[in-house]
PDB file of N, CA and C in Angstrom:
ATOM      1  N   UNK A   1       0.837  -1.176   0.000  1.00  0.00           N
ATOM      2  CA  UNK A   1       0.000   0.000   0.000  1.00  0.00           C
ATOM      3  C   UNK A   1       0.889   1.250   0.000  1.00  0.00           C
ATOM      4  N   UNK A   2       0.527   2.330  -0.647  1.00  0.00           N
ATOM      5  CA  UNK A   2       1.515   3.490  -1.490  1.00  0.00           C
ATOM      6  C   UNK A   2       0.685   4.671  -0.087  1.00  0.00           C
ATOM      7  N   UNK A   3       1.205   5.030   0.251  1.00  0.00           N
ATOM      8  CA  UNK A   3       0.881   6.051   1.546  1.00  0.00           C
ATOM      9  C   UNK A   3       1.328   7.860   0.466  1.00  0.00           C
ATOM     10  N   UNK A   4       0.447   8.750   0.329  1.00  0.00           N
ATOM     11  CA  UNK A   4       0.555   9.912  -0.047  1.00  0.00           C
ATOM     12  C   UNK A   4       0.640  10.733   1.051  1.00  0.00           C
ATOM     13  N   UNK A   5       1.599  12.002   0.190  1.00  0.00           N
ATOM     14  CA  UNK A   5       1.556  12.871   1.528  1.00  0.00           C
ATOM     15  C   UNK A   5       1.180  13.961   0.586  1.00  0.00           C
ATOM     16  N   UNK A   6       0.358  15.021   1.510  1.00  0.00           N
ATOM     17  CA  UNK A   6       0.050  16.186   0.666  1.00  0.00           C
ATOM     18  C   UNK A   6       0.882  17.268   1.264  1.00  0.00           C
ATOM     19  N   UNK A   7       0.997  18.052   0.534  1.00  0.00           N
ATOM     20  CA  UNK A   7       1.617  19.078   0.437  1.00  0.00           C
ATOM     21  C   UNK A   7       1.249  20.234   0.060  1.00  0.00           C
ATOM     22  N   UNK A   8       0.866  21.689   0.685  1.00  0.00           N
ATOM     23  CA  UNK A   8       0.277  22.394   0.509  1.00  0.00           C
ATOM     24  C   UNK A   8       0.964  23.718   0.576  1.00  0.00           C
ATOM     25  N   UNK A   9       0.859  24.631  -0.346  1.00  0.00           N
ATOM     26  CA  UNK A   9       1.473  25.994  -0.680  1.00  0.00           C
ATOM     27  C   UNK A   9       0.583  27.060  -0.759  1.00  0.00           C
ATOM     28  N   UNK A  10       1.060  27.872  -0.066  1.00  0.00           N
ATOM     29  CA  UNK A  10       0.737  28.972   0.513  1.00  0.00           C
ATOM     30  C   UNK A  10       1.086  30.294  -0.486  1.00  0.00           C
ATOM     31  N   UNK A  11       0.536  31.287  -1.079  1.00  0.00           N
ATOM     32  CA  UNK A  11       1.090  32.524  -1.299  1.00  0.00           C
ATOM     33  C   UNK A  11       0.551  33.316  -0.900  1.00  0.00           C
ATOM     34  N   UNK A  12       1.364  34.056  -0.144  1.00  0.00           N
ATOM     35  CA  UNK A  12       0.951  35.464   0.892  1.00  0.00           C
ATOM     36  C   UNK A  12       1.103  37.298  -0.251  1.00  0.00           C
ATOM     37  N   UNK A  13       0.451  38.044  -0.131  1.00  0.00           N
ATOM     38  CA  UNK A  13       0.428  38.660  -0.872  1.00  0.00           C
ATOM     39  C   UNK A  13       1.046  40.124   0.203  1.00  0.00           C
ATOM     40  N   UNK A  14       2.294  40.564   0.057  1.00  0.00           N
ATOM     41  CA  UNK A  14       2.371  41.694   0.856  1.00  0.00           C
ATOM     42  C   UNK A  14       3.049  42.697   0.199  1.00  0.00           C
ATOM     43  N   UNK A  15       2.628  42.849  -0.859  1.00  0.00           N
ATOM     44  CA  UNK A  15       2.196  44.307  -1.888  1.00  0.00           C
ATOM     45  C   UNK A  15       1.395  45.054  -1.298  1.00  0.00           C
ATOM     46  N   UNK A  16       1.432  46.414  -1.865  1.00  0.00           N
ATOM     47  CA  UNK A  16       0.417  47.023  -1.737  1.00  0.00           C
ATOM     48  C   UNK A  16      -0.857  47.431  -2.799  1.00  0.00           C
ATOM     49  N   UNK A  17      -0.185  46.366  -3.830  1.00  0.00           N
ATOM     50  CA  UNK A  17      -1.041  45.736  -5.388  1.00  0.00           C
ATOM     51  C   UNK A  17      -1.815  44.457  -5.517  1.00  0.00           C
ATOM     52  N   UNK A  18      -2.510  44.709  -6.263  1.00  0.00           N
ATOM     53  CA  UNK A  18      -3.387  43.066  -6.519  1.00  0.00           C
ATOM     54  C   UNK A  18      -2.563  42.119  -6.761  1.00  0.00           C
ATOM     55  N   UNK A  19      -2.302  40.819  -6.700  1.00  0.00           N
ATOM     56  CA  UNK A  19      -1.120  40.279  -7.669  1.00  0.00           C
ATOM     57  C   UNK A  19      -2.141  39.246  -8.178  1.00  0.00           C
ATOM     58  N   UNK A  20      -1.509  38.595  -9.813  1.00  0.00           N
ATOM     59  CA  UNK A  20      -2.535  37.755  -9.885  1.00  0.00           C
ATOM     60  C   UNK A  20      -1.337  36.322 -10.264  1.00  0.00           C
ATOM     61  N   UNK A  21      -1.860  35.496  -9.413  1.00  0.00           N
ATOM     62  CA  UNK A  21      -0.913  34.316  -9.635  1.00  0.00           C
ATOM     63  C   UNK A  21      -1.515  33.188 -10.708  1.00  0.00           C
ATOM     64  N   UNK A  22      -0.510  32.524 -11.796  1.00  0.00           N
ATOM     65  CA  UNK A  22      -1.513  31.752 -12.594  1.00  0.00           C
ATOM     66  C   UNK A  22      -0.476  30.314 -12.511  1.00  0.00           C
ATOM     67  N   UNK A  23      -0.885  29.593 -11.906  1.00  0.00           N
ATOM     68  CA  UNK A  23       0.052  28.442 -11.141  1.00  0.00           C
ATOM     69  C   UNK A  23      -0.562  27.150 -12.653  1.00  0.00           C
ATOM     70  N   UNK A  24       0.466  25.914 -12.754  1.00  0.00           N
ATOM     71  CA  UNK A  24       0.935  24.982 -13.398  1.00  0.00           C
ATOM     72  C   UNK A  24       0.940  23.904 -11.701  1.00  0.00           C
ATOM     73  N   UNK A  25       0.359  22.942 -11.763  1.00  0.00           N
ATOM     74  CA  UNK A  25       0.986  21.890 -11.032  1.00  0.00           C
ATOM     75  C   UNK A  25       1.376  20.801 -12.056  1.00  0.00           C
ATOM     76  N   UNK A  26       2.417  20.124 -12.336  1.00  0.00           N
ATOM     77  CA  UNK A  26       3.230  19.170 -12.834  1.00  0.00           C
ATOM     78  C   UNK A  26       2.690  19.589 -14.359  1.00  0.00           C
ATOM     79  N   UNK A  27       2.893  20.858 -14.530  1.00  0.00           N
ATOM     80  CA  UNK A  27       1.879  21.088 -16.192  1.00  0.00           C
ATOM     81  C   UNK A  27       0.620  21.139 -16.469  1.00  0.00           C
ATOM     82  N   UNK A  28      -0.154  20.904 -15.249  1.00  0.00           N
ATOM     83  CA  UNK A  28      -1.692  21.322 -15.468  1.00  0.00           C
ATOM     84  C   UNK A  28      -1.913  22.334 -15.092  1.00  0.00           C
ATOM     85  N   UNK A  29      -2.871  23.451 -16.070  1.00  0.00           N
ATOM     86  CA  UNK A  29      -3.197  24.282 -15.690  1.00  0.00           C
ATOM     87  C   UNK A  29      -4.073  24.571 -14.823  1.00  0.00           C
ATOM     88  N   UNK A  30      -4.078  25.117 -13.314  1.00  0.00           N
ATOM     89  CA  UNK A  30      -4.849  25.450 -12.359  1.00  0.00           C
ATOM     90  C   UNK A  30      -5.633  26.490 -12.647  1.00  0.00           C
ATOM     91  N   UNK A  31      -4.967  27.443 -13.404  1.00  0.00           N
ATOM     92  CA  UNK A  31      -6.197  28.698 -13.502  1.00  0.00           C
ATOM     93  C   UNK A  31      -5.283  29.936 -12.649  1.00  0.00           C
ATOM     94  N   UNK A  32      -5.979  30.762 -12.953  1.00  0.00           N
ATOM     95  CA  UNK A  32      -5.549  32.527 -12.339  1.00  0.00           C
ATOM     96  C   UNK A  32      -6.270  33.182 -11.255  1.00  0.00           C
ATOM     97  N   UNK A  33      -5.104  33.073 -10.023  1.00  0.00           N
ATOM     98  CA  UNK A  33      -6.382  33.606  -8.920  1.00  0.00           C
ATOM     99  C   UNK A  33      -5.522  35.063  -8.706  1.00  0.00           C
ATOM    100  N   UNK A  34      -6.473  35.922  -8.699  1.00  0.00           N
ATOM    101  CA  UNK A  34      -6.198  36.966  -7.998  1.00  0.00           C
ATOM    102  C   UNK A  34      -6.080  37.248  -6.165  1.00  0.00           C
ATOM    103  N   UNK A  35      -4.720  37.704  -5.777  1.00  0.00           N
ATOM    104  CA  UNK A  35      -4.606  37.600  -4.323  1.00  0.00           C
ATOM    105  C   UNK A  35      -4.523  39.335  -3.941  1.00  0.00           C
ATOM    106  N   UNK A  36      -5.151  39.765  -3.268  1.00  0.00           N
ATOM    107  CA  UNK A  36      -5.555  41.373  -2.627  1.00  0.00           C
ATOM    108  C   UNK A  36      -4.338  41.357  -1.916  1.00  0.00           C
ATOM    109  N   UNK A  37      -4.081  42.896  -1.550  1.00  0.00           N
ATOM    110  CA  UNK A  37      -3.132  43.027  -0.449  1.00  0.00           C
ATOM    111  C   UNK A  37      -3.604  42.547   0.803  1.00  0.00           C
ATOM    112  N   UNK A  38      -2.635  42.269   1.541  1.00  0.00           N
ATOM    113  CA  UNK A  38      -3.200  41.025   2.351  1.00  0.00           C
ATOM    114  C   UNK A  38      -3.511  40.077   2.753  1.00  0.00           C
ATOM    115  N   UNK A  39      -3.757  39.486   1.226  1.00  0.00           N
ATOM    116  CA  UNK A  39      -4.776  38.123   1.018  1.00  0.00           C
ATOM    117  C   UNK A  39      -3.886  37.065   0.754  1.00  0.00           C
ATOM    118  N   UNK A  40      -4.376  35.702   0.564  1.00  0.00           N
ATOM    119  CA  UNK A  40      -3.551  34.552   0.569  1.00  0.00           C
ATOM    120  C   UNK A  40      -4.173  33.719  -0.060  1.00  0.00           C
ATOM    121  N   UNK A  41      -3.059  33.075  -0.981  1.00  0.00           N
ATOM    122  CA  UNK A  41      -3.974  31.941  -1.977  1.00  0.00           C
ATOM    123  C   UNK A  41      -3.128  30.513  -1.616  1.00  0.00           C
ATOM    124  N   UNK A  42      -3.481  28.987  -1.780  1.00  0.00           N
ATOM    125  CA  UNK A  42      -3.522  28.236  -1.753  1.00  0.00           C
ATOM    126  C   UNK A  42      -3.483  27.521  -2.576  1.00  0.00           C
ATOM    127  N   UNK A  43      -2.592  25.958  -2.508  1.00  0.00           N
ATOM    128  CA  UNK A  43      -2.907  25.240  -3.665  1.00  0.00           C
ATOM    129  C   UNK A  43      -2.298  24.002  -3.290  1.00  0.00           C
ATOM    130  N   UNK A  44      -2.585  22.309  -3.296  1.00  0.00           N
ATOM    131  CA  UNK A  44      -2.146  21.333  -2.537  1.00  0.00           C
ATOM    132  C   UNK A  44      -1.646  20.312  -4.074  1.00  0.00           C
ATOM    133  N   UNK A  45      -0.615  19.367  -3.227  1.00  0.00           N
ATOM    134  CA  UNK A  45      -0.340  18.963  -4.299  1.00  0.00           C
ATOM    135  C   UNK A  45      -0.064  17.294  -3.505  1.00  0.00           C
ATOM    136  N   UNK A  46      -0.134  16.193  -4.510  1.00  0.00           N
ATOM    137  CA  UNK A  46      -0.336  14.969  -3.357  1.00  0.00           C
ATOM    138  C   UNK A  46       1.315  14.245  -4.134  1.00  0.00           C
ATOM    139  N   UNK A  47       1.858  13.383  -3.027  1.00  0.00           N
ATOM    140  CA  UNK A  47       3.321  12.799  -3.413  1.00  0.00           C
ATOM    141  C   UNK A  47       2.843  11.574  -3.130  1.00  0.00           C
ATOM    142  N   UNK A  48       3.058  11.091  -3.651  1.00  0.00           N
ATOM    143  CA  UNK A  48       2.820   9.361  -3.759  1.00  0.00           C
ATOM    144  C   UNK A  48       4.147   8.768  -2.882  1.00  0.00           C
ATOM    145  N   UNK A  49       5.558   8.904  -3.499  1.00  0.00           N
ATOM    146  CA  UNK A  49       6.685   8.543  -3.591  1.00  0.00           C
ATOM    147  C   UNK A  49       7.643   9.987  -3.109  1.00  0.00           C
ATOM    148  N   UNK A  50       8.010   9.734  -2.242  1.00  0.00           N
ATOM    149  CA  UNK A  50       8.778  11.108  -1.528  1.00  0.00           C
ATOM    150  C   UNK A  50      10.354  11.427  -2.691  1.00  0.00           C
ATOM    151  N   UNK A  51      10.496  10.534  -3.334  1.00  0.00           N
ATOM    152  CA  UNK A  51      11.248  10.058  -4.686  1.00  0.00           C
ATOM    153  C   UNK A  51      10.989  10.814  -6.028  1.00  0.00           C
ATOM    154  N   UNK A  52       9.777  11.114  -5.744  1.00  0.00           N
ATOM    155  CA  UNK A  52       8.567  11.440  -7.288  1.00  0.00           C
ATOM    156  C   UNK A  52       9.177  12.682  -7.164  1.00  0.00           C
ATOM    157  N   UNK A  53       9.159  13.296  -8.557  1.00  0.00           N
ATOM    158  CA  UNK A  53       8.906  14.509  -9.250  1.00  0.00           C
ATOM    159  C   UNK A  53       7.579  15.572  -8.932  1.00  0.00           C
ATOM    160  N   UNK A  54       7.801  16.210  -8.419  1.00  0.00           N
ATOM    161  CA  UNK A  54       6.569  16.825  -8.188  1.00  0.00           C
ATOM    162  C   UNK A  54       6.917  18.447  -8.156  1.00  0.00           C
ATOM    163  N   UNK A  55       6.273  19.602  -9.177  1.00  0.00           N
ATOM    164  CA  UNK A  55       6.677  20.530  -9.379  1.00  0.00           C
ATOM    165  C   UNK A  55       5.261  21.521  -9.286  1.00  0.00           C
ATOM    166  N   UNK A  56       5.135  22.710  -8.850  1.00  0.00           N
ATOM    167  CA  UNK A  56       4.260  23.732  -8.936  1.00  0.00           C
ATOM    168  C   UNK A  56       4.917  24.908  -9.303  1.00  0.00           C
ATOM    169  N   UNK A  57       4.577  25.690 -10.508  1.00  0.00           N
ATOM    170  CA  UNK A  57       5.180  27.186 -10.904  1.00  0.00           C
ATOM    171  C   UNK A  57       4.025  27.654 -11.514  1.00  0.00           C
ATOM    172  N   UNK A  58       4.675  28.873 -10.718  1.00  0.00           N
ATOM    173  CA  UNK A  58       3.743  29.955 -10.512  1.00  0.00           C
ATOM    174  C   UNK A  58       4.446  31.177 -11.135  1.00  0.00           C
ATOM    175  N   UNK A  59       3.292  32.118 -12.348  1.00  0.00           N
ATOM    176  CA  UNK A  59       3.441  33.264 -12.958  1.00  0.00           C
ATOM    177  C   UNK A  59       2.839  34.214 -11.959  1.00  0.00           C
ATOM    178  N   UNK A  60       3.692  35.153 -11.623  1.00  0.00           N
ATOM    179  CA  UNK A  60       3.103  35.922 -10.553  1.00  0.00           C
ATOM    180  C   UNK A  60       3.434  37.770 -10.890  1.00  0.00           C
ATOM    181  N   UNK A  61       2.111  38.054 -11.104  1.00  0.00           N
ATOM    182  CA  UNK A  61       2.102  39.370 -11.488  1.00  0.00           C
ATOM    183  C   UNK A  61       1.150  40.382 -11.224  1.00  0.00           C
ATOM    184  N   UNK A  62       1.853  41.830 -11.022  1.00  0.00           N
ATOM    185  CA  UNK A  62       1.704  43.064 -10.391  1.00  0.00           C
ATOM    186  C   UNK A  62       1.000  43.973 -12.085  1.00  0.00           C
ATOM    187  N   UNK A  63       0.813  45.147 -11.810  1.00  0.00           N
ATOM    188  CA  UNK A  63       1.002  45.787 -13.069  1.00  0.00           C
ATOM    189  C   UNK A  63       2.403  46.106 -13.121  1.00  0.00           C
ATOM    190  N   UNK A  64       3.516  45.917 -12.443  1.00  0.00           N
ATOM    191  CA  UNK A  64       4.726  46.653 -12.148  1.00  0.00           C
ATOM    192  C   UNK A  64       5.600  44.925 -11.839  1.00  0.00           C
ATOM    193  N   UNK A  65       5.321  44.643 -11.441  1.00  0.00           N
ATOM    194  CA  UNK A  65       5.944  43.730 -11.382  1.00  0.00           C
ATOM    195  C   UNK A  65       5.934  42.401 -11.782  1.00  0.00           C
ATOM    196  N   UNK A  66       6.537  41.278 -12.384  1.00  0.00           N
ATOM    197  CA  UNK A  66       6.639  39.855 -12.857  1.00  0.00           C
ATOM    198  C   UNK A  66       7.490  38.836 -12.635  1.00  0.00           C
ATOM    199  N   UNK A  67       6.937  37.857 -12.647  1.00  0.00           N
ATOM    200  CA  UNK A  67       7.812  36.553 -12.918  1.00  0.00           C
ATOM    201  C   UNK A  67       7.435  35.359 -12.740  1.00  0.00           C
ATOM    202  N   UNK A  68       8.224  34.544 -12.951  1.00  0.00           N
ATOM    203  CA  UNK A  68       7.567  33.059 -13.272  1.00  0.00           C
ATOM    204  C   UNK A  68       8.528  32.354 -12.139  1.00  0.00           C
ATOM    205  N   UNK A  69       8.394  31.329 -11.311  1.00  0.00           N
ATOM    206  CA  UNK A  69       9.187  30.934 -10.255  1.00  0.00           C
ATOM    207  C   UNK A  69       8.541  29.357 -10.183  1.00  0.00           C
ATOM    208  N   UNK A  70       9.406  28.533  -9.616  1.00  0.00           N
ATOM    209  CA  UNK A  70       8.945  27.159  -9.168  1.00  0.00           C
ATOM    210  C   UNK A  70       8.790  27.860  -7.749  1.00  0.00           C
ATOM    211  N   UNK A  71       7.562  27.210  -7.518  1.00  0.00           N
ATOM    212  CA  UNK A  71       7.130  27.511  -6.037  1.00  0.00           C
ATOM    213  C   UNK A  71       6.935  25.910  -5.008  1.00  0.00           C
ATOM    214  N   UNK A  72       7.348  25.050  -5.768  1.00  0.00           N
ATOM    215  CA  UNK A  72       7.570  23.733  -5.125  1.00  0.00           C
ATOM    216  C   UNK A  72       7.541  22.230  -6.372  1.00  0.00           C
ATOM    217  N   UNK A  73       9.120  22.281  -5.639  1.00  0.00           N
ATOM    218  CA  UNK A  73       9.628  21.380  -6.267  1.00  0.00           C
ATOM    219  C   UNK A  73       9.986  20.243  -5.055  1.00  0.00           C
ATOM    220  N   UNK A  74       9.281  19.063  -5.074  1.00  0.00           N
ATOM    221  CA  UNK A  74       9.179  18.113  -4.161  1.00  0.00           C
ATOM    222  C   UNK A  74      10.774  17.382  -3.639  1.00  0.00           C
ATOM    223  N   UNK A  75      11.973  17.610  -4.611  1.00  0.00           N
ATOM    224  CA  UNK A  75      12.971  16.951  -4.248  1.00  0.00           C
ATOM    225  C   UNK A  75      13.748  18.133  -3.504  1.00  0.00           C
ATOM    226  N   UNK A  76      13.764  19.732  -3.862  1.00  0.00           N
ATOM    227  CA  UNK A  76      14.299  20.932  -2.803  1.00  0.00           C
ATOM    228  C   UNK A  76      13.589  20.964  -1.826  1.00  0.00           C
ATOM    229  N   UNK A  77      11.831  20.997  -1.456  1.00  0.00           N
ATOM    230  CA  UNK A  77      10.916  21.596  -0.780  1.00  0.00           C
ATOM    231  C   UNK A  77      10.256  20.487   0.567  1.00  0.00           C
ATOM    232  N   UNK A  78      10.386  19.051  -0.302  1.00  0.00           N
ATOM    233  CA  UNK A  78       9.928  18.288   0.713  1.00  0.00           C
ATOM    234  C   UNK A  78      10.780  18.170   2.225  1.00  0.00           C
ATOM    235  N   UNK A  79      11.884  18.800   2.118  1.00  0.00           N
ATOM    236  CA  UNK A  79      12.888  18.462   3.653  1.00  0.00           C
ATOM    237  C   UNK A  79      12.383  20.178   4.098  1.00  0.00           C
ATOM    238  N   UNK A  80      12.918  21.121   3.290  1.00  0.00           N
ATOM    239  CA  UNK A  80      12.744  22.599   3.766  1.00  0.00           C
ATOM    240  C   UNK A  80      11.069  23.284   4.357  1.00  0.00           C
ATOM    241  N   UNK A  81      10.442  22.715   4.429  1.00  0.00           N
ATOM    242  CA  UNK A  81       8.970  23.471   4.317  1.00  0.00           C
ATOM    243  C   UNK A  81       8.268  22.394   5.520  1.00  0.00           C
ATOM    244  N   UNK A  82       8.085  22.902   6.837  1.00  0.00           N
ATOM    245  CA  UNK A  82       7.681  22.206   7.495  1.00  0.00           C
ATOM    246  C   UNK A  82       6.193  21.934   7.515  1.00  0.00           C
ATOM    247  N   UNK A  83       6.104  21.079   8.365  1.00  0.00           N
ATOM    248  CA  UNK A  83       4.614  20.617   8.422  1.00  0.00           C
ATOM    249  C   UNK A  83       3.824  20.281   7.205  1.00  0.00           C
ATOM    250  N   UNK A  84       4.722  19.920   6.090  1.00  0.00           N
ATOM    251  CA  UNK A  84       4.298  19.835   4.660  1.00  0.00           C
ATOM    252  C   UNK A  84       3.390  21.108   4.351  1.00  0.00           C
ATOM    253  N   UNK A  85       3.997  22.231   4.768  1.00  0.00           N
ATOM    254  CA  UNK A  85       3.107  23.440   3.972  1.00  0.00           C
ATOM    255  C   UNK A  85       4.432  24.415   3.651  1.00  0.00           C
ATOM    256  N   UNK A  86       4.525  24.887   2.366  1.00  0.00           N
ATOM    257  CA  UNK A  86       5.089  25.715   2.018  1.00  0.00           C
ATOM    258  C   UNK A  86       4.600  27.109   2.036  1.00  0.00           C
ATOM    259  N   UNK A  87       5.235  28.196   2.976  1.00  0.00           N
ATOM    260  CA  UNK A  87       4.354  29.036   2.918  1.00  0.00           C
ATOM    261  C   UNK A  87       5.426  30.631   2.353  1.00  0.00           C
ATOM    262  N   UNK A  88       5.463  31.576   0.943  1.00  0.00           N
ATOM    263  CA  UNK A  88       5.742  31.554   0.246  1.00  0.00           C
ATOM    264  C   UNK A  88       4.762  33.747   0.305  1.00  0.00           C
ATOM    265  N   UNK A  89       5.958  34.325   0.723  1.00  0.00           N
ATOM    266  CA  UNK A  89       5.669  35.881   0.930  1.00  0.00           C
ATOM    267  C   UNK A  89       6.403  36.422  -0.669  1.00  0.00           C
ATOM    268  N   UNK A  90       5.553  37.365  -0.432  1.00  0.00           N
ATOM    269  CA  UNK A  90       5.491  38.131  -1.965  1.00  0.00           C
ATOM    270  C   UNK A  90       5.371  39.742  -1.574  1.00  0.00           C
ATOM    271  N   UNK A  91       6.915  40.310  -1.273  1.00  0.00           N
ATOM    272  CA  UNK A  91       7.148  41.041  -1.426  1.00  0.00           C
ATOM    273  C   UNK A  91       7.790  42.449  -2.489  1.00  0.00           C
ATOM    274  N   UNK A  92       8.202  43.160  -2.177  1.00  0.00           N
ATOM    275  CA  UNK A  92       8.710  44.665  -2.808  1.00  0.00           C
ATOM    276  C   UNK A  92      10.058  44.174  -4.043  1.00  0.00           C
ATOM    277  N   UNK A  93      10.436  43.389  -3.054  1.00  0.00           N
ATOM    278  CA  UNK A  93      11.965  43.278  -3.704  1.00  0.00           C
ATOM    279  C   UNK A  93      12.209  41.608  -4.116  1.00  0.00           C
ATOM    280  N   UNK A  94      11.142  40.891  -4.023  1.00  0.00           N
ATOM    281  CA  UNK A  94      10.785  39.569  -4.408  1.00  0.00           C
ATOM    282  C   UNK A  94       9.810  38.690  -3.330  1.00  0.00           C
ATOM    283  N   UNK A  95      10.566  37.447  -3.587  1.00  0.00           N
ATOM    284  CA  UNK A  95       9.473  36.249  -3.027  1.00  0.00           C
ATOM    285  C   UNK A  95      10.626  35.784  -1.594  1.00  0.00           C
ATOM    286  N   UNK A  96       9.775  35.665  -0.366  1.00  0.00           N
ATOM    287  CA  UNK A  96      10.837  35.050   0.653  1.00  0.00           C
ATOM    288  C   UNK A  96      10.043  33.512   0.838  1.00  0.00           C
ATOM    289  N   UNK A  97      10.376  32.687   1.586  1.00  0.00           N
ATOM    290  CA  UNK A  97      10.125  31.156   1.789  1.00  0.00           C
ATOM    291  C   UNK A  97      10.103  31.076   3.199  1.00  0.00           C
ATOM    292  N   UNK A  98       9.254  30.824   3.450  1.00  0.00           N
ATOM    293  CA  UNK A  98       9.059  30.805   5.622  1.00  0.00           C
ATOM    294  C   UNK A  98      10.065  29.420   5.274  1.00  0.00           C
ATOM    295  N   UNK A  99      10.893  29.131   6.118  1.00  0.00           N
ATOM    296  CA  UNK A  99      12.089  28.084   6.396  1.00  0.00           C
ATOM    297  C   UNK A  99      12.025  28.480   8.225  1.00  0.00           C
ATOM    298  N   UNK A 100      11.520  27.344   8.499  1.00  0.00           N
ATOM    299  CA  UNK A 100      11.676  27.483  10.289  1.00  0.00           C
ATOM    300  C   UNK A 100      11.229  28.486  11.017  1.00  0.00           C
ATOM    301  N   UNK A 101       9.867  29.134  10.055  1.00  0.00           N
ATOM    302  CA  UNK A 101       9.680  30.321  11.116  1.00  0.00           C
ATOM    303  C   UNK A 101      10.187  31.715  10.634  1.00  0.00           C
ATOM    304  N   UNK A 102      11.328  31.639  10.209  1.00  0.00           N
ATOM    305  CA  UNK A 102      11.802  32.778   9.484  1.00  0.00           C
ATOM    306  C   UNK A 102      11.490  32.839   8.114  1.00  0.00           C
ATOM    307  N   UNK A 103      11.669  34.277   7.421  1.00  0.00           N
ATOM    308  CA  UNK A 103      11.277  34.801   6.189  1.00  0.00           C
ATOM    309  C   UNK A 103      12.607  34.429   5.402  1.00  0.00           C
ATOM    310  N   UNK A 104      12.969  33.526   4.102  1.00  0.00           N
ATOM    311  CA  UNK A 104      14.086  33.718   3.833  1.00  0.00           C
ATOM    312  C   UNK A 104      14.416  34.115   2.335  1.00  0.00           C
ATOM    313  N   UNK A 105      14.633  34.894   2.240  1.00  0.00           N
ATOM    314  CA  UNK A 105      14.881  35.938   0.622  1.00  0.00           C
ATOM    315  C   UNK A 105      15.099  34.529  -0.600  1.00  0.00           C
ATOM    316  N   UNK A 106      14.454  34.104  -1.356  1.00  0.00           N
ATOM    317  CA  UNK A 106      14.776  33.128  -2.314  1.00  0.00           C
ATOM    318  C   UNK A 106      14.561  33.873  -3.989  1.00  0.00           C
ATOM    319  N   UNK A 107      14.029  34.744  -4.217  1.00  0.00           N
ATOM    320  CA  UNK A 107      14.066  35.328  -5.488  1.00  0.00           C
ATOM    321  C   UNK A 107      13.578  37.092  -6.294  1.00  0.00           C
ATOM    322  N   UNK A 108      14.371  37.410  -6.513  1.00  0.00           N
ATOM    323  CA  UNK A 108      14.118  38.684  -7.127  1.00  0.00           C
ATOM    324  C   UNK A 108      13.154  38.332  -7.997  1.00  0.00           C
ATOM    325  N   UNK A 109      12.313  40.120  -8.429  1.00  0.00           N
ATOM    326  CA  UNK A 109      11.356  39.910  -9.515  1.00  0.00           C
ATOM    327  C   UNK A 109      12.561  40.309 -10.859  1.00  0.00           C
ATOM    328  N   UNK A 110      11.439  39.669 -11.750  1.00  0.00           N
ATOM    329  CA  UNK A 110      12.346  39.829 -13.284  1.00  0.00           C
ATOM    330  C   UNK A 110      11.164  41.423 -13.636  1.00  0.00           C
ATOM    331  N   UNK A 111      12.068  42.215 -13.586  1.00  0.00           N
ATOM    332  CA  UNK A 111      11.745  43.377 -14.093  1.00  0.00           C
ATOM    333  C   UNK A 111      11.534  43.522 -15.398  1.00  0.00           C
TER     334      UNK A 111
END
C-alpha cells in the first residue's frame, strides 16, 4: 500500500497591489487567482513517492511587477517546508520562503 503525503502551498500577498498568480501543477493548468493586499492563496499537491517529481510554478504578477518561479519542487521543498506546507511571501523586492519560522529571501522579480 503506497501512503501519499500532501503538500500544501501557501502565497501570501504583501504588496500594496493586486497580484494575480496563474500556477501549473506538474503542467496542469490550475487557472488565475487573484490575491488582494493582504490576502492569501492556496494550492495542494499529493506525493505518492517522496522520490517522485513533483513541481508547482507559478506566474506571478503586479502591473509593475513579474515573474515566473517554481514555487515547489518536491525533491528541494519536501525536507525545507515544514509541516508539509510551504508558505511563500510576496514582497517589494521579491518572493521570501518561511524556512523554520523565518522569512528567507529566495528570489528577485524579473523586471
Amino acid at each position: 500500500m503506497v501512503h501519499s503525503t500532501l503538500f500544501r502551498l501557501f502565497i501570501s500577498n504583501e504588496l500594496t497591489d493586486p497580484l494575480v498568480s496563474h500556477c501549473l501543477i506538474e503542467g496542469l493548468d490550475v487557472g488565475f487567482f487573484p490575491i488582494q493586499p493582504g490576502g492569501m492563496n492556496g494550492l495542494s499537491v499529493n506525493i505518492d513517492d517522496p522520490k517522485q517529481s513533483a513541481n508547482i510554478t507559478c506566474d506571478l504578477d503586479t502591473d509593475k511587477l513579474h515573474g515566473q518561479y517554481v514555487l515547489f519542487d518536491n525533491t528541494r521543498d519536501s525536507q525545507r517546508c515544514g509541516d508539509n506546507k510551504c508558505e511563500w511571501h510576496v514582497k517589494n523586492d521579491g518572493l521570501y520562503l518561511d524556512i523554520q519560522g523565518q522569512q528567507v529571501f529566495q528570489a528577485p522579480w524579473f523586471l
